[in-house]
C-alpha atoms as a PDB file:
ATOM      1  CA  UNK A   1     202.884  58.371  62.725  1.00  0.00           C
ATOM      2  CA  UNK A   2     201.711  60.595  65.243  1.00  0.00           C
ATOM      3  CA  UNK A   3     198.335  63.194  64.937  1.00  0.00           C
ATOM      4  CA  UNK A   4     199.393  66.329  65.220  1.00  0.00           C
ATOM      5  CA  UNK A   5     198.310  68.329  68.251  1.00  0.00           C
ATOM      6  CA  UNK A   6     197.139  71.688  66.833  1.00  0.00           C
ATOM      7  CA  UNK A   7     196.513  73.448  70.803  1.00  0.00           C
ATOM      8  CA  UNK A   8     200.849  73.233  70.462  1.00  0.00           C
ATOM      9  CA  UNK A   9     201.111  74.817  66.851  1.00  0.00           C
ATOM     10  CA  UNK A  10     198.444  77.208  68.193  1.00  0.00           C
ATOM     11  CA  UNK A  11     200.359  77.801  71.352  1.00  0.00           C
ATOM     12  CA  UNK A  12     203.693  78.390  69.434  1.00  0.00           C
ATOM     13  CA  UNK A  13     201.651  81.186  66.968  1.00  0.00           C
ATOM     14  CA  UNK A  14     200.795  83.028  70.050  1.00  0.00           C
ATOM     15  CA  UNK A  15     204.079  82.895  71.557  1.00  0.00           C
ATOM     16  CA  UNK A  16     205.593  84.074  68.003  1.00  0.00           C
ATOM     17  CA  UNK A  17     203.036  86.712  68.004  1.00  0.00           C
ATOM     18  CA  UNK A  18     203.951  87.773  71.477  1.00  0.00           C
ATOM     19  CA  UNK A  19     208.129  87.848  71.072  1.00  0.00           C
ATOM     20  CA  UNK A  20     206.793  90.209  67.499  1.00  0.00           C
ATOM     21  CA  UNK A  21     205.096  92.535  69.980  1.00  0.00           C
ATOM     22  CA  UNK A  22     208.032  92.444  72.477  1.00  0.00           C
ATOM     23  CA  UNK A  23     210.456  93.661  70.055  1.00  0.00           C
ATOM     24  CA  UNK A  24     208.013  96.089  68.575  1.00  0.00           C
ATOM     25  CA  UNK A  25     207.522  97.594  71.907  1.00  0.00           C
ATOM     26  CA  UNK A  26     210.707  99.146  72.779  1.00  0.00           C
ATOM     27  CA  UNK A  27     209.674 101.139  75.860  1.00  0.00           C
ATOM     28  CA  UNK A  28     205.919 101.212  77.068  1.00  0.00           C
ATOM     29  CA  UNK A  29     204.489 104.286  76.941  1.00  0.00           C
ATOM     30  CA  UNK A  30     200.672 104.088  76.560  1.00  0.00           C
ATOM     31  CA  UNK A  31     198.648 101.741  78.765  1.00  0.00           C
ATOM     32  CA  UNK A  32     197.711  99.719  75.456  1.00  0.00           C
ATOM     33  CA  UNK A  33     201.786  99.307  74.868  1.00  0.00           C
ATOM     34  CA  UNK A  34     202.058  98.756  78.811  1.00  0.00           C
ATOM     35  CA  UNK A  35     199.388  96.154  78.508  1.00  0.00           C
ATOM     36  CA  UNK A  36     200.948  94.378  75.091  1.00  0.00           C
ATOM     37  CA  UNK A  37     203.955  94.598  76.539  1.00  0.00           C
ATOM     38  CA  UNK A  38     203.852  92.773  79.825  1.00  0.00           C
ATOM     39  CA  UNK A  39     201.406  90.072  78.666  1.00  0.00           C
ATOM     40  CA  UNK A  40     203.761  89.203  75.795  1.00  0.00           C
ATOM     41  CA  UNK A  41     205.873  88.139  78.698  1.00  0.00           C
ATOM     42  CA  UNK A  42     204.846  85.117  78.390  1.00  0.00           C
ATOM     43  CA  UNK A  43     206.124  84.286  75.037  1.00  0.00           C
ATOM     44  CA  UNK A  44     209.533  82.865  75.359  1.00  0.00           C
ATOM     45  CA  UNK A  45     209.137  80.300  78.449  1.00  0.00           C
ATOM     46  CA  UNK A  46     205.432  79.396  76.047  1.00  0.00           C
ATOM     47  CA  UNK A  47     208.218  78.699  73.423  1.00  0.00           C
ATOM     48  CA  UNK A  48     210.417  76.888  75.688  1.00  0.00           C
ATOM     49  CA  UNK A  49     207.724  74.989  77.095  1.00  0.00           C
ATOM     50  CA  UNK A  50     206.338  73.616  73.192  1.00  0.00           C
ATOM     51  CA  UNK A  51     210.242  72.596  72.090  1.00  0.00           C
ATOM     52  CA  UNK A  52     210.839  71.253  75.356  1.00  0.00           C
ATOM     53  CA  UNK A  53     207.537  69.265  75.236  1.00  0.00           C
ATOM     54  CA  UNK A  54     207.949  68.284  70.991  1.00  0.00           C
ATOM     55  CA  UNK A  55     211.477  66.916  71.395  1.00  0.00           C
ATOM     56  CA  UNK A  56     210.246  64.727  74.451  1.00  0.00           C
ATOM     57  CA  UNK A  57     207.490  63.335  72.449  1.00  0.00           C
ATOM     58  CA  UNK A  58     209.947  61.602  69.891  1.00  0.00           C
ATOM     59  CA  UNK A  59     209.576  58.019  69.857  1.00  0.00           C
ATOM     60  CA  UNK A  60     213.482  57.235  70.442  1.00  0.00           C
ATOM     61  CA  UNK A  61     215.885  60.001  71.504  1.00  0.00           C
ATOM     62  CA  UNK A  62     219.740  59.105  70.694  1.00  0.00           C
ATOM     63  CA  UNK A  63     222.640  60.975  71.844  1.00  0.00           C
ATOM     64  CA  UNK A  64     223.673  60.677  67.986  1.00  0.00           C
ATOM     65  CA  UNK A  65     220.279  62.144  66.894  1.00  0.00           C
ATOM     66  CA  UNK A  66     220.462  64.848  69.537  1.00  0.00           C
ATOM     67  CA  UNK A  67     224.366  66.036  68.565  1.00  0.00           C
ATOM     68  CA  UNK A  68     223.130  65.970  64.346  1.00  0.00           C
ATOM     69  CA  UNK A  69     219.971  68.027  64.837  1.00  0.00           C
ATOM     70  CA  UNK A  70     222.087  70.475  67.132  1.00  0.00           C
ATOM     71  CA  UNK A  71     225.175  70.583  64.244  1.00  0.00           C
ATOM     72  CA  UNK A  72     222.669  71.262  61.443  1.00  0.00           C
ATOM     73  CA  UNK A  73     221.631  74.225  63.574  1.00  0.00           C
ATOM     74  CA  UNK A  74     225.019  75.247  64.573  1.00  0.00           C
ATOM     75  CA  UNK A  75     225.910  75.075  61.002  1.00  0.00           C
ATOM     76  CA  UNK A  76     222.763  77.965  60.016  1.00  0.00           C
ATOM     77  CA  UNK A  77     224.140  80.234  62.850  1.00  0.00           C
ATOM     78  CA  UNK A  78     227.126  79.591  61.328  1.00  0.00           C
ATOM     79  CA  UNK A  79     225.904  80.265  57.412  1.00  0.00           C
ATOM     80  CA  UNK A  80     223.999  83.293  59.031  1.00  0.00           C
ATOM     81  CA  UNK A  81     227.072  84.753  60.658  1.00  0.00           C
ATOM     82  CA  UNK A  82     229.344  84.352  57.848  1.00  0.00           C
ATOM     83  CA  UNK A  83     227.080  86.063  55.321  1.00  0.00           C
ATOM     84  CA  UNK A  84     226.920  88.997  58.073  1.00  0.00           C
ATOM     85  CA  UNK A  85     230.635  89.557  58.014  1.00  0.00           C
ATOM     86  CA  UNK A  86     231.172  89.465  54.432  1.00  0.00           C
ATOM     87  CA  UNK A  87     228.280  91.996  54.128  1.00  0.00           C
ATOM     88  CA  UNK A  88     230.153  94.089  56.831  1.00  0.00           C
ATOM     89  CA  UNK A  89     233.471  93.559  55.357  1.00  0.00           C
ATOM     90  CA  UNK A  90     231.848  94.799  51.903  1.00  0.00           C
ATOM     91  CA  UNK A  91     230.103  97.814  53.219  1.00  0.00           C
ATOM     92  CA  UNK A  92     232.510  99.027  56.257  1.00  0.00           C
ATOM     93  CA  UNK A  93     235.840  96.920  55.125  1.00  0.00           C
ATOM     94  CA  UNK A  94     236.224  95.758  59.082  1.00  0.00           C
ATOM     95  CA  UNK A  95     236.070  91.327  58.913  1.00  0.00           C
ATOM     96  CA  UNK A  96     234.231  90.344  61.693  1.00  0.00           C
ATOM     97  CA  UNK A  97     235.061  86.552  62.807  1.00  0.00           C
ATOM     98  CA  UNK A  98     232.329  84.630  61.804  1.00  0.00           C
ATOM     99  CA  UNK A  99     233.195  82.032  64.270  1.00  0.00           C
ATOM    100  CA  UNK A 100     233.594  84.103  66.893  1.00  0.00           C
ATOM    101  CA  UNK A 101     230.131  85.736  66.135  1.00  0.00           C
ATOM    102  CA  UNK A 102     228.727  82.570  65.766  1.00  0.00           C
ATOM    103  CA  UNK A 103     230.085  81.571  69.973  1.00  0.00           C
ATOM    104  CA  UNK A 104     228.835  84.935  70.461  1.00  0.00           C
ATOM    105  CA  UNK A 105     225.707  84.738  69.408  1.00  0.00           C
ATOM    106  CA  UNK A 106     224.617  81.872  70.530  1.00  0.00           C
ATOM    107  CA  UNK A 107     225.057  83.359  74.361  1.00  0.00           C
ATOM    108  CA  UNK A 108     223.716  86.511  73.368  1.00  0.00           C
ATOM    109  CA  UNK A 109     226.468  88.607  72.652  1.00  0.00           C
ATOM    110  CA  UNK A 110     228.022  90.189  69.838  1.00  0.00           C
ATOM    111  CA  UNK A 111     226.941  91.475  66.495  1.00  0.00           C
ATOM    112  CA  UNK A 112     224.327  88.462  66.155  1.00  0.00           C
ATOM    113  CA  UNK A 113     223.402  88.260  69.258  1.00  0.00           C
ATOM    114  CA  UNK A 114     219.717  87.209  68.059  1.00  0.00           C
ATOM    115  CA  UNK A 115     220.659  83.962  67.916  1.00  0.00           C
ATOM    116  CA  UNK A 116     220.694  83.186  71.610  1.00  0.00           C
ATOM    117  CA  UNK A 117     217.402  80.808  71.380  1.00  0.00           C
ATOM    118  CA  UNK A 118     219.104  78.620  68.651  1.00  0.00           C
ATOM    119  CA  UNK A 119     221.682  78.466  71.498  1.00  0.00           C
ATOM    120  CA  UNK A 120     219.410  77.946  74.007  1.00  0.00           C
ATOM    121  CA  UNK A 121     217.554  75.087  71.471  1.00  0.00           C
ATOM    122  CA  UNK A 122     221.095  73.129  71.056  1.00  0.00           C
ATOM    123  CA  UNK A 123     221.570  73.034  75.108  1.00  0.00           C
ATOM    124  CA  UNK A 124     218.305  71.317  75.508  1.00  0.00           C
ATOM    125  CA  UNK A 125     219.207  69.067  72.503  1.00  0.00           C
ATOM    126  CA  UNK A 126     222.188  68.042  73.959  1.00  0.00           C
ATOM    127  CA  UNK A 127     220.067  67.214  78.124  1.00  0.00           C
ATOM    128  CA  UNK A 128     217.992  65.593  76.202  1.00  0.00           C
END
């Protein structure tokens, strides 16, 4: 079993922090927003950087492995992007693909476009 390394959980609070205050801050006005703003910068290649360095540190990395940790997270997108369109379809009666929104959103387009780092998470599965 490994120790954990509490710098990288404390590095991955800061970058969560910082992606809060970058969608917070729409556009800068005050130096205080300019300030948050720009050093929150930082936040998604910090989060990059932690996954990145966490899946490297596994003790044996299988293709298999890879390809079942990156279905199981297709498969929230997925769960996520389903319950949107029956929401939608309920409230505007328009059926938005939930596949389609799923592809979408993992490359940052569409109505759940949020997803893109789940996207980005499941290409760096899949190098690995």
């Amino acid at each position: 079993m490994h120790k954990r390394e509490i710098s990288i959980d404390l590095i991955k609070i800061l970058a969560s922090f910082a992606v809060i205050c970058l969608h917070i801050i729409d556009i800068p006005n005050t130096l205080l927003d300019q300030v948050v703003y720009y050093l929150s910068g930082c936040a998604i290649p910090l989060l990059f950087m932690t996954n990145g360095y966490l899946l490297l540190n596994k003790d044996k990395i299988t293709l298999k492995r890879q390809s079942i940790k990156s279905l199981k997270m297709l498969g929230i997108v997925f769960s996520w992007c389903a319950i949107f369109s029956c929401l939608y379809y309920l409230s505007d009666k328009i059926w938005i693909n939930p596949i389609e929104s799923t592809a979408q959103g993992l490359v940052q387009k569409g109505p759940m476009w949020q997803f893109w780092f789940i996207g980005a998470l499941i290409i760096l599965h899949l190098f690995l």
